[in-house]
C-alpha atoms as a PDB file:
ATOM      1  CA  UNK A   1     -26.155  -6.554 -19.021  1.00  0.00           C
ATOM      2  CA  UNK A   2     -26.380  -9.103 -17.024  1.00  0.00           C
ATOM      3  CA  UNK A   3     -27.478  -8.789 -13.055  1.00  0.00           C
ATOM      4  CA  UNK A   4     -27.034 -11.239 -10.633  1.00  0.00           C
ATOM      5  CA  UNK A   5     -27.877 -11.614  -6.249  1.00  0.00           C
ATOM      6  CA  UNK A   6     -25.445 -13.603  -4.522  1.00  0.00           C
ATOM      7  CA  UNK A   7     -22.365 -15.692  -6.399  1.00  0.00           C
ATOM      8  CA  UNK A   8     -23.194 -16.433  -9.752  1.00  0.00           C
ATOM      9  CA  UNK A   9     -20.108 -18.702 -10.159  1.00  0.00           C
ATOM     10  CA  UNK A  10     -21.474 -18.929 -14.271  1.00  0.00           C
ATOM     11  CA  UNK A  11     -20.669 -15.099 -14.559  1.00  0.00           C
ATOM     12  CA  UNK A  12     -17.691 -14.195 -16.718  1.00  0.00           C
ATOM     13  CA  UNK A  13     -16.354 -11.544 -14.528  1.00  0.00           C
ATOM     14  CA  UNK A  14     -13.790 -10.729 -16.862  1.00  0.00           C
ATOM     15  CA  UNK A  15     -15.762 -10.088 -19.597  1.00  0.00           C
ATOM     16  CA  UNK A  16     -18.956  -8.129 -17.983  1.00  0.00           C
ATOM     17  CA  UNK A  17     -15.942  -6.122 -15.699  1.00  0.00           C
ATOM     18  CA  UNK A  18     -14.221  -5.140 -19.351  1.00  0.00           C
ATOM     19  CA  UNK A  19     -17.504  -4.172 -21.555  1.00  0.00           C
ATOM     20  CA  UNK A  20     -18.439  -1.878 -17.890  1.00  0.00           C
ATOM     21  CA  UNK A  21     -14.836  -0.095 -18.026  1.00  0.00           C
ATOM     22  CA  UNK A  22     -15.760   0.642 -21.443  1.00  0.00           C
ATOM     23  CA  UNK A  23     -19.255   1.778 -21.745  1.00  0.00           C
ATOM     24  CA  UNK A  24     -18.892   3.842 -18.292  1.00  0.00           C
ATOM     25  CA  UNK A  25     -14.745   5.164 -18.978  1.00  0.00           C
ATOM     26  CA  UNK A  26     -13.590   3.608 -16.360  1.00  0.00           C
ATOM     27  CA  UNK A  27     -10.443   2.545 -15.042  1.00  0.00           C
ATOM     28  CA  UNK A  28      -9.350  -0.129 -12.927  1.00  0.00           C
ATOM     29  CA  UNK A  29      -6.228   0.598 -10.300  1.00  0.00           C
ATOM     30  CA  UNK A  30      -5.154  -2.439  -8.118  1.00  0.00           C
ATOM     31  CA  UNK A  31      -2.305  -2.741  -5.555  1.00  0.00           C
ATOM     32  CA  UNK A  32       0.458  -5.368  -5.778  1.00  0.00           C
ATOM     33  CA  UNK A  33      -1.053  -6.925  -2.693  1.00  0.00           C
ATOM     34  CA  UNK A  34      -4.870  -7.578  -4.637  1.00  0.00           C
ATOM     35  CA  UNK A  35      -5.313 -10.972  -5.489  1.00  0.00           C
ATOM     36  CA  UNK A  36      -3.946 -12.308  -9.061  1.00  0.00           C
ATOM     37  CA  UNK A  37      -7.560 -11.836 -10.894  1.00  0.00           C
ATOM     38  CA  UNK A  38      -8.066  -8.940  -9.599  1.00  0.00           C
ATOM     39  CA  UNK A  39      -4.452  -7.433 -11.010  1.00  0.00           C
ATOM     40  CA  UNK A  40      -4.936  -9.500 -14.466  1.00  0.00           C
ATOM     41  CA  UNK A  41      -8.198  -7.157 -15.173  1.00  0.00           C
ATOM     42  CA  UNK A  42      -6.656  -3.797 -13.536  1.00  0.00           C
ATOM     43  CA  UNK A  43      -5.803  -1.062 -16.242  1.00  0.00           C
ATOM     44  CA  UNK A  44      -2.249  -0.351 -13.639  1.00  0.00           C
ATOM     45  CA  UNK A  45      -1.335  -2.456 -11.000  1.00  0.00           C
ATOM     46  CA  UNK A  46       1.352  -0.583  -8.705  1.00  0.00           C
ATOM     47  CA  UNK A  47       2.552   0.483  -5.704  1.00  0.00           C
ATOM     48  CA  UNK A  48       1.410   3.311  -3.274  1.00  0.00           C
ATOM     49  CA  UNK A  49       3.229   5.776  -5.165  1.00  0.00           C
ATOM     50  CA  UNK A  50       2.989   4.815  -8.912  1.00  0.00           C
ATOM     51  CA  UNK A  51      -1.182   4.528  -7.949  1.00  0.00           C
ATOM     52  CA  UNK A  52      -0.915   8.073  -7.018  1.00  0.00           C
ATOM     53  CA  UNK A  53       0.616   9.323  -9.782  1.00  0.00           C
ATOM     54  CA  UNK A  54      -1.854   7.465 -11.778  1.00  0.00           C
ATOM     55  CA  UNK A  55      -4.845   8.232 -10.546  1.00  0.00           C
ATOM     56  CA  UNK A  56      -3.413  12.577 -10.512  1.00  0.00           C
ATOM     57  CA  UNK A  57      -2.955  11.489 -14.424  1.00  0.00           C
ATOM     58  CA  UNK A  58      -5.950   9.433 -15.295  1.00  0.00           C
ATOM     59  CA  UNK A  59      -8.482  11.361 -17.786  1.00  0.00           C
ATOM     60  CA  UNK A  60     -11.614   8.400 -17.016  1.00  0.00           C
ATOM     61  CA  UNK A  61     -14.424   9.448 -15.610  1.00  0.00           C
ATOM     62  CA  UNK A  62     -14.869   7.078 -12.995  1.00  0.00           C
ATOM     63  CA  UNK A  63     -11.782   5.054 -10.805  1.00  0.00           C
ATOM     64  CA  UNK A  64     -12.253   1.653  -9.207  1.00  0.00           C
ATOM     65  CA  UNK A  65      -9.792   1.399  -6.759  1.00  0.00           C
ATOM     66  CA  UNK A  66      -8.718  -2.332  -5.915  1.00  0.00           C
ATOM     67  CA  UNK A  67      -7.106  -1.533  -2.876  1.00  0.00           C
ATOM     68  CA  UNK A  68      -7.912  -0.600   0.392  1.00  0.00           C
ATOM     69  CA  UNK A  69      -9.626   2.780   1.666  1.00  0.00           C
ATOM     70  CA  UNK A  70      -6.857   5.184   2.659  1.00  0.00           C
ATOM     71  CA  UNK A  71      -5.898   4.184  -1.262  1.00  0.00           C
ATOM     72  CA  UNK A  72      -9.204   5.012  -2.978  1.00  0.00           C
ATOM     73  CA  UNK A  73      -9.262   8.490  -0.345  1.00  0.00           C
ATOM     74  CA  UNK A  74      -5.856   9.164  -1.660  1.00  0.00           C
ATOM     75  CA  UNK A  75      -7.397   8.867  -5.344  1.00  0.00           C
ATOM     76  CA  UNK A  76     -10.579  10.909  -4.201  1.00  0.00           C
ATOM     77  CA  UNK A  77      -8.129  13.733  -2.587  1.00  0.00           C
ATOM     78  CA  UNK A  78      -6.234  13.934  -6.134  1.00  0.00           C
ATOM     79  CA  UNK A  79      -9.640  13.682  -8.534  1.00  0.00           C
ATOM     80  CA  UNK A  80     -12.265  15.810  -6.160  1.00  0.00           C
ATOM     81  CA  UNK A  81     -14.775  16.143  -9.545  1.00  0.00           C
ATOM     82  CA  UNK A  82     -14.352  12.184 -10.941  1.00  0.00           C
ATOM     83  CA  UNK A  83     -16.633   9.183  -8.882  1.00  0.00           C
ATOM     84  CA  UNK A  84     -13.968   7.200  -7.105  1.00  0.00           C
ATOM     85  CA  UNK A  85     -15.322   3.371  -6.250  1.00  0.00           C
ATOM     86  CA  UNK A  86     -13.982   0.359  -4.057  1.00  0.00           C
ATOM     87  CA  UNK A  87     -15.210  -3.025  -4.267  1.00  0.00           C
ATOM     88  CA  UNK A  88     -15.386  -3.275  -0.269  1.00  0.00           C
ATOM     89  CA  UNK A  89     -15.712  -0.112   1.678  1.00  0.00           C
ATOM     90  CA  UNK A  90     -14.905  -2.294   4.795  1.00  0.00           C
ATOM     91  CA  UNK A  91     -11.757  -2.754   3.176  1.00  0.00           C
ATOM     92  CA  UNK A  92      -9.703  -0.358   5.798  1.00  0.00           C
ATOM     93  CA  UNK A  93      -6.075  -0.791   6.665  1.00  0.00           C
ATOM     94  CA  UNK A  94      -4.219  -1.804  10.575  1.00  0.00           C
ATOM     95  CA  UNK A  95      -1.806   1.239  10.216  1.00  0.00           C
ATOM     96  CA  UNK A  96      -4.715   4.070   9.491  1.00  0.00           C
ATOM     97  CA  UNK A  97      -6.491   2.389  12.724  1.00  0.00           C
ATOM     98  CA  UNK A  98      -3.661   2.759  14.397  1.00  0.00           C
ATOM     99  CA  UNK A  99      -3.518   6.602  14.037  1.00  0.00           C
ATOM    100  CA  UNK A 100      -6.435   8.105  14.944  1.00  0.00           C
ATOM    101  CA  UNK A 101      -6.901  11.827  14.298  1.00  0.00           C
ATOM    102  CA  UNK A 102      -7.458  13.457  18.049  1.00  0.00           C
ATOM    103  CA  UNK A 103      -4.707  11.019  19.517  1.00  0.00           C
ATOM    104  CA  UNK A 104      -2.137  12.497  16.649  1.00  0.00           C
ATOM    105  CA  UNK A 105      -3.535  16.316  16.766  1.00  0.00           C
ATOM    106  CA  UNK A 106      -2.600  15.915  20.577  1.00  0.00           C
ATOM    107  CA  UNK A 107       1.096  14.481  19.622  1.00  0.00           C
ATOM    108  CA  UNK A 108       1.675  17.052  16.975  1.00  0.00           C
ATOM    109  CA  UNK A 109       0.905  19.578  19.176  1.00  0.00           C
ATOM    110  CA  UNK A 110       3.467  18.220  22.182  1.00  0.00           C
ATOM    111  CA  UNK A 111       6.218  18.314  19.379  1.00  0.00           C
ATOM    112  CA  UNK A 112       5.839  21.977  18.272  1.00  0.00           C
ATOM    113  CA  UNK A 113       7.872  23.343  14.998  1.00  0.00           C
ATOM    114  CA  UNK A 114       8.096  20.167  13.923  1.00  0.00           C
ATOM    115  CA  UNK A 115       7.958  19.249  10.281  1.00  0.00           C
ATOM    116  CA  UNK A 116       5.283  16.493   9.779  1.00  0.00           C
ATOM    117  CA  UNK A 117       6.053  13.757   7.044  1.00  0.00           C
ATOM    118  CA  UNK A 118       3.201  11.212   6.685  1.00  0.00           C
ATOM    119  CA  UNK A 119       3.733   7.801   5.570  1.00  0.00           C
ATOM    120  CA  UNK A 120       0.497   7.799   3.204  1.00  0.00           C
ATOM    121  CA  UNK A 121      -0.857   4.836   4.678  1.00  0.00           C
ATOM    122  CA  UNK A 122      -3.229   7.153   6.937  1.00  0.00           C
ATOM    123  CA  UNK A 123      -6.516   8.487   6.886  1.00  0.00           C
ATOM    124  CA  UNK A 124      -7.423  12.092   5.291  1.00  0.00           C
ATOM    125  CA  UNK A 125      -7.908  13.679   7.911  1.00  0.00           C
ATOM    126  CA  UNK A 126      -4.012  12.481   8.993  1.00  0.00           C
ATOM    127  CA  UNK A 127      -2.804  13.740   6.006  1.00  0.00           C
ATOM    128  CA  UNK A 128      -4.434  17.299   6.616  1.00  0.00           C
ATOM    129  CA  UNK A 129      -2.332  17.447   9.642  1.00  0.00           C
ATOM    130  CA  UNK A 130       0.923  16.806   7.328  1.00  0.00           C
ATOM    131  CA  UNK A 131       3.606  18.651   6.013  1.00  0.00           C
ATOM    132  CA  UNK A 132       4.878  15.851   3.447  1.00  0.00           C
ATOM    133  CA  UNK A 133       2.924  12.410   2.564  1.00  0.00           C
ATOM    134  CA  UNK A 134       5.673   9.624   1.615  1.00  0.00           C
ATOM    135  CA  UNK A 135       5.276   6.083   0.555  1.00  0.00           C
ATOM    136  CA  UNK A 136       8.193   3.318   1.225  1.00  0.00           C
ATOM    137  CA  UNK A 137       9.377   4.078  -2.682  1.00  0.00           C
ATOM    138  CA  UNK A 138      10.390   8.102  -1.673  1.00  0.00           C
ATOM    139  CA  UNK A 139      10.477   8.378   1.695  1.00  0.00           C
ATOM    140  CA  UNK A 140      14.190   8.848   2.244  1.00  0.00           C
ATOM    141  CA  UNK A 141      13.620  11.350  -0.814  1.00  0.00           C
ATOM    142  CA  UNK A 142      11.291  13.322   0.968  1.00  0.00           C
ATOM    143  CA  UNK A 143      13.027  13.390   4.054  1.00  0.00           C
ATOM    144  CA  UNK A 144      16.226  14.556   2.234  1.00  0.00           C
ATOM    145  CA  UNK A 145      14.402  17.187   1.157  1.00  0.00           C
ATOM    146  CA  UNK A 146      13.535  18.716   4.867  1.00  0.00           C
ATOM    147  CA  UNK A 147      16.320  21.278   5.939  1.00  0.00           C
ATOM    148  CA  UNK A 148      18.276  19.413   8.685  1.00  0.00           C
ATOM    149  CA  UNK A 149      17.984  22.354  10.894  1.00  0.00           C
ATOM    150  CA  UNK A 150      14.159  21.333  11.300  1.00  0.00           C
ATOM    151  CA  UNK A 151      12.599  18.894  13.888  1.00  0.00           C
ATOM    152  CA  UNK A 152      10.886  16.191  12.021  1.00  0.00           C
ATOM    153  CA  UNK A 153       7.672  13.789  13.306  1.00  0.00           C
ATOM    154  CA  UNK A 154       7.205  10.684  11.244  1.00  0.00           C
ATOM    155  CA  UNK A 155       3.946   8.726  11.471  1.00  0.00           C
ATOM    156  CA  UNK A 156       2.404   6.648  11.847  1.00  0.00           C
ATOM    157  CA  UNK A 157       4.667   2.743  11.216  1.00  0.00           C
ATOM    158  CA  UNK A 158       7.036   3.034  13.528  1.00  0.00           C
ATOM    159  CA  UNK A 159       9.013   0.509  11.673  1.00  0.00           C
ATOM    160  CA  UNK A 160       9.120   2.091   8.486  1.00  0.00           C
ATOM    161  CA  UNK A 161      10.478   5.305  10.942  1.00  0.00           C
ATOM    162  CA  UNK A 162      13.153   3.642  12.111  1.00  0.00           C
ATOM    163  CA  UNK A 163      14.475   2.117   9.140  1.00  0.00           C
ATOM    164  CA  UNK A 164      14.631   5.483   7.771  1.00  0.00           C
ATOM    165  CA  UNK A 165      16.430   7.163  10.985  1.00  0.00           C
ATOM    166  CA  UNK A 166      18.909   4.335  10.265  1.00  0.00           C
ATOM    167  CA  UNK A 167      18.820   5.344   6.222  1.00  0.00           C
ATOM    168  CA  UNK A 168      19.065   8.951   6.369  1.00  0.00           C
ATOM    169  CA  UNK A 169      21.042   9.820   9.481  1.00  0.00           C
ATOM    170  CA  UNK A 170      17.983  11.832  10.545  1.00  0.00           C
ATOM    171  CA  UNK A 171      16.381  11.688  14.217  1.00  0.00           C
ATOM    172  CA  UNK A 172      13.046  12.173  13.812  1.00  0.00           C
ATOM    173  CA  UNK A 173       9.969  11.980  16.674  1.00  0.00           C
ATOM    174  CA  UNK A 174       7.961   8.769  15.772  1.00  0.00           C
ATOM    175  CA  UNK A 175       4.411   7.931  16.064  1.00  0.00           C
ATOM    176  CA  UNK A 176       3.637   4.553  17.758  1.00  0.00           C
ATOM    177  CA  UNK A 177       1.910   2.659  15.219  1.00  0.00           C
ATOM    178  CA  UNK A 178       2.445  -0.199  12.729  1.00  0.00           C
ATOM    179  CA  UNK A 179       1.140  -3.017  10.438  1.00  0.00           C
ATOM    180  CA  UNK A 180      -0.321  -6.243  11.507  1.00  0.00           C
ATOM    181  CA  UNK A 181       1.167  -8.341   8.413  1.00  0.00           C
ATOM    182  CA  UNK A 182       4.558  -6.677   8.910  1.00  0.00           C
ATOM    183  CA  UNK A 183       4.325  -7.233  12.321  1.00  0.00           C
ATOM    184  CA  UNK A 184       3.603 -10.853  12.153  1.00  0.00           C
ATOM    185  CA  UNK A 185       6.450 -12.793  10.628  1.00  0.00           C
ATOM    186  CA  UNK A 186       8.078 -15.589  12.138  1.00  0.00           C
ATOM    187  CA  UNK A 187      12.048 -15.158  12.602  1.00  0.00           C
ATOM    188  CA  UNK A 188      12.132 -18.362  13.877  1.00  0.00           C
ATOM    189  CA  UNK A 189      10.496 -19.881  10.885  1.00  0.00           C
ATOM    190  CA  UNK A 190      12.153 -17.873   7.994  1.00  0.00           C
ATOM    191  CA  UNK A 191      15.507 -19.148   9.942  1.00  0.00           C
ATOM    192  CA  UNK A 192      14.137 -22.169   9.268  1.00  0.00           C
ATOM    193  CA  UNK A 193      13.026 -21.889   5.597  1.00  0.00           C
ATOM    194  CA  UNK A 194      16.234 -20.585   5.137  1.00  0.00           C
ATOM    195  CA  UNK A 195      17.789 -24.087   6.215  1.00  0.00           C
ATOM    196  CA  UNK A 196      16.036 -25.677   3.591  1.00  0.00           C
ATOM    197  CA  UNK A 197      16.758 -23.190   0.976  1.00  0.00           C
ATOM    198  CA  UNK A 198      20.657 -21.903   1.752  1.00  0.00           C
ATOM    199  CA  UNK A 199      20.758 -20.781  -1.029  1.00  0.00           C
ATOM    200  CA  UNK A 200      17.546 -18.559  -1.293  1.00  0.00           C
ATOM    201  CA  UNK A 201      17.970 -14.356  -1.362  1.00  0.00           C
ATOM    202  CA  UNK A 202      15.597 -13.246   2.052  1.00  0.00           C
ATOM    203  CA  UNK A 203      14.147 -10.015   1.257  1.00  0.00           C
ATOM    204  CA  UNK A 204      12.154  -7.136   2.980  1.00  0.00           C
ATOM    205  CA  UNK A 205       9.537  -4.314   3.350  1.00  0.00           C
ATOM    206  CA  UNK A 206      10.919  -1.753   5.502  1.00  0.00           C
ATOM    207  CA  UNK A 207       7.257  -2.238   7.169  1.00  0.00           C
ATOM    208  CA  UNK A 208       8.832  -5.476   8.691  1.00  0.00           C
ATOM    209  CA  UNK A 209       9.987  -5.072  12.709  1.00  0.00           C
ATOM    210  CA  UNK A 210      13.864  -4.447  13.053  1.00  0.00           C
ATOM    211  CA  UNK A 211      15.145  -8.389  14.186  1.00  0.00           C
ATOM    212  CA  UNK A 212      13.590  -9.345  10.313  1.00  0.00           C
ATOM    213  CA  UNK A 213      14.899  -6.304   8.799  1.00  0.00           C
ATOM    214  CA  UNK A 214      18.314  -7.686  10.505  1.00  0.00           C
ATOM    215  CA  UNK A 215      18.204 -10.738   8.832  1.00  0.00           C
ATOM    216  CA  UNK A 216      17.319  -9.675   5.261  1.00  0.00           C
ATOM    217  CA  UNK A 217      19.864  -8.985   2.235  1.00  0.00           C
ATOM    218  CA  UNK A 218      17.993  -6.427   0.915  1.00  0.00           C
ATOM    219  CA  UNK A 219      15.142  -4.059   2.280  1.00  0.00           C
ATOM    220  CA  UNK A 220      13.177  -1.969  -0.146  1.00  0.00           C
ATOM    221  CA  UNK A 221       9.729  -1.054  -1.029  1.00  0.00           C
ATOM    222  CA  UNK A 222       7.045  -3.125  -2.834  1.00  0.00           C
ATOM    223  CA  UNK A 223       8.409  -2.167  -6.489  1.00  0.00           C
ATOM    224  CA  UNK A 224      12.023  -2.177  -5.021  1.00  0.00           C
ATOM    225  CA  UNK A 225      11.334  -6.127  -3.969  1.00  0.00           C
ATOM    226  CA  UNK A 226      10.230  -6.638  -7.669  1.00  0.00           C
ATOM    227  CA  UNK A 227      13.424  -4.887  -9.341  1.00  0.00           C
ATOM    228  CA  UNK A 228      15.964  -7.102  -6.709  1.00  0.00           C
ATOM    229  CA  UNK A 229      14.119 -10.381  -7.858  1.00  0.00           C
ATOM    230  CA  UNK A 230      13.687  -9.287 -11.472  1.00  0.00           C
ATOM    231  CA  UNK A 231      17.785  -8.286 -11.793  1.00  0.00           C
ATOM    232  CA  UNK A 232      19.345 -10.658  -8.956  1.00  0.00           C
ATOM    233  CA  UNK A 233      21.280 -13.299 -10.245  1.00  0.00           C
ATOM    234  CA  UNK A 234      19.616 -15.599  -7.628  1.00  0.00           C
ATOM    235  CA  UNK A 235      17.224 -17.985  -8.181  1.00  0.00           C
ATOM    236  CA  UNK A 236      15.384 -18.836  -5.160  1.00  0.00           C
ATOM    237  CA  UNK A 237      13.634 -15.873  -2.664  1.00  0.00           C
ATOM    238  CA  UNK A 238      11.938 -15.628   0.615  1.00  0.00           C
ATOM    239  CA  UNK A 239      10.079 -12.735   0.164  1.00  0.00           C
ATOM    240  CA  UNK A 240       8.553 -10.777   3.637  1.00  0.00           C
ATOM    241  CA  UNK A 241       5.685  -8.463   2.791  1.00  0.00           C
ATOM    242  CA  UNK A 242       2.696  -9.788   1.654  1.00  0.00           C
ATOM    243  CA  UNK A 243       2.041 -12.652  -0.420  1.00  0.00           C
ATOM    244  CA  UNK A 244      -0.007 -11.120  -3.124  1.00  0.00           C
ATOM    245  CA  UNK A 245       3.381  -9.256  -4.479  1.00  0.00           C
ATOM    246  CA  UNK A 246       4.190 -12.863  -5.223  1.00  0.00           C
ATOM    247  CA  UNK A 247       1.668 -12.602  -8.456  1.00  0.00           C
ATOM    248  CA  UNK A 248       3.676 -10.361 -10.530  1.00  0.00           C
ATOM    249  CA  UNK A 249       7.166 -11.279  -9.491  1.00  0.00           C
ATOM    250  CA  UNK A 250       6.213 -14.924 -10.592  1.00  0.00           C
ATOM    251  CA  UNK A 251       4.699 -13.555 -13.962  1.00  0.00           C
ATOM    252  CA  UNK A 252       8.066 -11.614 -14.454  1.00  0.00           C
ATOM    253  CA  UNK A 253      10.423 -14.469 -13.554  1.00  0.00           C
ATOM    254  CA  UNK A 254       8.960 -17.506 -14.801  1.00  0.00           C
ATOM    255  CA  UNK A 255      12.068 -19.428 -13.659  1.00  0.00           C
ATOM    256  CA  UNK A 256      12.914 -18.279 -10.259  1.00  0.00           C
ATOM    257  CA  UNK A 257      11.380 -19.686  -6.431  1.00  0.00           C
ATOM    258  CA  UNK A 258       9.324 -17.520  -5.068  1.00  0.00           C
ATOM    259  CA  UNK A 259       8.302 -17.882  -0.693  1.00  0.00           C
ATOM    260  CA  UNK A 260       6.306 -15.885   1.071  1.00  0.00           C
ATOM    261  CA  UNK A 261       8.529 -15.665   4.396  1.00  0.00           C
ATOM    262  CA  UNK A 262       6.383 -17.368   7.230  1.00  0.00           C
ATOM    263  CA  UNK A 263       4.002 -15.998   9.934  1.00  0.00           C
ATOM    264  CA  UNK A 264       3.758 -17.044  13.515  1.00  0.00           C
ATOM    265  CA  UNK A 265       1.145 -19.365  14.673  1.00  0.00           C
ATOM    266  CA  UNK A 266      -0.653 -16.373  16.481  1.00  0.00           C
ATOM    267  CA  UNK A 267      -0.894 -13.936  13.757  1.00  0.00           C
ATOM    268  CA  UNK A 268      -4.058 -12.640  12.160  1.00  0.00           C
ATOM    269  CA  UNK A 269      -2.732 -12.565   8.803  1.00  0.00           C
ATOM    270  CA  UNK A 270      -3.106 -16.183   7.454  1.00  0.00           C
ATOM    271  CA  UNK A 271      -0.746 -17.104   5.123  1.00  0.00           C
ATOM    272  CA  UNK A 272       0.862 -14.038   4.517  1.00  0.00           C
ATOM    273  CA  UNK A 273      -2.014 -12.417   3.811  1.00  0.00           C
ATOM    274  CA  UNK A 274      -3.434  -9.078   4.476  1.00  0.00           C
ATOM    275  CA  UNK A 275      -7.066  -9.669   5.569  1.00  0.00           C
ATOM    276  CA  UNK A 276      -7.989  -6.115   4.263  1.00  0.00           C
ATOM    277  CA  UNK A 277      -6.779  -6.591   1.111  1.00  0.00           C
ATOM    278  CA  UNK A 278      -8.507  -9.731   0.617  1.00  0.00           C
ATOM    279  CA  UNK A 279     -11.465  -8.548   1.080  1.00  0.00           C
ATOM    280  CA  UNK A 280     -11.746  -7.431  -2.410  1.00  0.00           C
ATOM    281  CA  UNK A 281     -13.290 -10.105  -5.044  1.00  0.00           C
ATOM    282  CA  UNK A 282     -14.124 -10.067  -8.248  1.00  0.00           C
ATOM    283  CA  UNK A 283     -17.772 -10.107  -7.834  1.00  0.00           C
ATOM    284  CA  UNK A 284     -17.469  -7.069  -5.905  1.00  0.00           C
ATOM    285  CA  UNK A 285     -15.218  -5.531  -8.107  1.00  0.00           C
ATOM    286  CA  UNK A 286     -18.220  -6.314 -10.601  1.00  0.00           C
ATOM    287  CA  UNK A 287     -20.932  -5.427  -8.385  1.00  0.00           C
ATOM    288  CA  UNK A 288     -19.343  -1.375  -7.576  1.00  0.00           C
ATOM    289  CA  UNK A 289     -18.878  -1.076 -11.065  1.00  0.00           C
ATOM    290  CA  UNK A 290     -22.290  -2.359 -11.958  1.00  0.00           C
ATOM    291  CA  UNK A 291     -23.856   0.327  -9.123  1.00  0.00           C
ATOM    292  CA  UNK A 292     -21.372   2.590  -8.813  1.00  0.00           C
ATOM    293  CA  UNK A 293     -21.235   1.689  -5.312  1.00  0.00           C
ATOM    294  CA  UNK A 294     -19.607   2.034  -2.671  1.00  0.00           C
ATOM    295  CA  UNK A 295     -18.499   5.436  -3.559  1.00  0.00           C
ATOM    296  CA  UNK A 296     -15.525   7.271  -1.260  1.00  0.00           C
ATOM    297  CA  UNK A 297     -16.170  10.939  -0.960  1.00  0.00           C
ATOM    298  CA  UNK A 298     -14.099  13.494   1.345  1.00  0.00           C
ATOM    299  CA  UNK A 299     -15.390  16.517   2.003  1.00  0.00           C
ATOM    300  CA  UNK A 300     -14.226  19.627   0.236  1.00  0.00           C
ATOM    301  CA  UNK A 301     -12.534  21.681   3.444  1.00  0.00           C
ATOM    302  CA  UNK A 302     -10.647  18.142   4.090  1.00  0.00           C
ATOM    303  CA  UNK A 303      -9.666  17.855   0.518  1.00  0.00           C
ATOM    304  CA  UNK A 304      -7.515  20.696  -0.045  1.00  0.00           C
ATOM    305  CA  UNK A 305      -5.788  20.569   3.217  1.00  0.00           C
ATOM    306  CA  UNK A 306      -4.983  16.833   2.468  1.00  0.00           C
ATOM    307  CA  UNK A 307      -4.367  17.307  -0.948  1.00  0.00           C
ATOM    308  CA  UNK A 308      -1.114  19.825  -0.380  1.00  0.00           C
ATOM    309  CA  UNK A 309       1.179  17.389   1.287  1.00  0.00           C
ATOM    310  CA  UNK A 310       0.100  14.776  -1.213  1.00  0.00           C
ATOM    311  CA  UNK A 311       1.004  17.364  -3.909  1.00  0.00           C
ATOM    312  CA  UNK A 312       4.467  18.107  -2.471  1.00  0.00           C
ATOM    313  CA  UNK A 313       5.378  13.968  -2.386  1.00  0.00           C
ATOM    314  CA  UNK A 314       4.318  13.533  -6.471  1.00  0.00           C
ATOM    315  CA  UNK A 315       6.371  17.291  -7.274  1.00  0.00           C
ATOM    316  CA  UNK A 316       9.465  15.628  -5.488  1.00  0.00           C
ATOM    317  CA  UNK A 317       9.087  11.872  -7.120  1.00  0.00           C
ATOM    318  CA  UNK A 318       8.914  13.205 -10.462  1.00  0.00           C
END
């Protein structure tokens, strides 16, 4: 098989990537937000929640996660005995950053008796500290679920938070954190693309700060966005979460406009675009395949505390 240093642009990545799943039983899980190779070779492409589920169901040996690294943990938490790969282990994520483990152990412990729900885009060790991990897909589920009678904390996009204290009626205790991409859209300019397109459907991530969440006709989470577009009579959409969702909606409606909703001049997120989740390629997709490298391990003690809220989420989404 073929070996290569630098970019062999000659390399049929597809090809070498399938006959590696194969002789190795692997399998290939990629987030909605990879780029559009990347999710044509994936074995699933989903969101937070349906890539848990898979990756607690998967019988391969070894999982390349085409994400980012509080995905491939998640995968590692679930699957403690299979190798769990990423293509870029650099590949982190804004809203982990933005919780660090001392600073939340300190708030937890200011907010006493409170249950702990965990949005799972945190670290490990952030998820040990949890009663409940949610994504955007089951979050009002899972908070449902929580007596009212008991204080709740919700960490750590304090975006996502308040959506869901407007959603479920429920005042939680929020942690300060939240997403550069979802942070980074341009009212001013959507208002604009909207002028040009009146007739276009503007749609959300609950991710997105409150003045866009305003503005939009309908708010859900990354598969949610795909089931509006795929059933909405509408034909044009400004879509506000990032761009690489665009990918499959296109490849489901052939016929409908699809926009990524603009960013503001000052963001970090070019075009829409998460930086961390761009850092994946398909030579290194190739490459950690090839070596088995880089490999995401979490240590055992860490592991089962993490894995029990995790557990609680997939009993209640079933």
């Amino acid at each position: 098989m073929p070996y290569f240093c630098g970019n062999d642009k000659s390399m049929d990545y597809t090809a070498e990537i399938q006959q590696l799943k194969e002789q190795k039983n692997a399998v290939i899980l990629a987030h909605y937000y990879q780029t559009g190779d990347i999710q044509d070779i994936a074995d699933f492409v989903g969101d937070s929640l349906q890539l848990s589920q898979q990756a607690a169901a998967t019988d391969a040996e070894i999982i390349v996660f085409a994400g980012v690294h509080f995905m491939a943990e998640t995968a590692k938490i679930l699957n403690p005995d299979k190798k769990v790969l990423v293509p870029d282990l650099e590949a982190g994520c804004s809203l982990a950053d933005a919780c660090p483990p001392a600073g939340f152990s300190a708030f937890k412990a200011r907010h006493p008796n409170h249950v702990v729900v965990s949005y799972i885009n945190c670290s490990a060790d952030i998820k040990a500290m949890s009663d409940y991990i949610c994504t955007s897909a089951n979050a009002k589920t899972i908070i449902n679920a929580i007596p009212d009678d008991k204080p709740v904390i919700f960490a750590p996009d304090k975006n996502l938070g308040r959506y869901l204290i407007q959603e479920t009626g429920r005042d939680m205790v929020l942690w300060d954190g939240s997403c550069l991409l979802h942070e980074s859209f341009s009212i001013d300019k959507i208002l604009a693309l909207y002028k040009q397109y009146p007739e276009a459907h503007f749609i959300a991530h609950p991710e997105a700060e409150k003045h866009i969440l305003k503005i939009a006709e309908f708010i859900g989470s990354t598969t949610g966005l795909l089931n509006y577009v795929r059933k909405a009579s509408a034909k044009t959409f400004i879509v506000a979460t990032e761009s690489g969702i665009l990918h499959q909606m296109q490849r489901e409606n052939p016929d409908k406009t699809l926009l990524a909703a603009p960013v503001r001049e000052d963001s970090e997120c070019a075009c829409n675009e998460c930086p961390y989740m761009k850092m994946n390629t398909m030579e290194k997709l190739y490459r950690c395949l090839y070596e088995e490298s880089p490999e995401v391990r979490v240590a055992g003690s860490l592991q089962a505390r993490a894995k029990q809220p995790i557990d609680k989420m997939l009993a209640l989404s079933n």
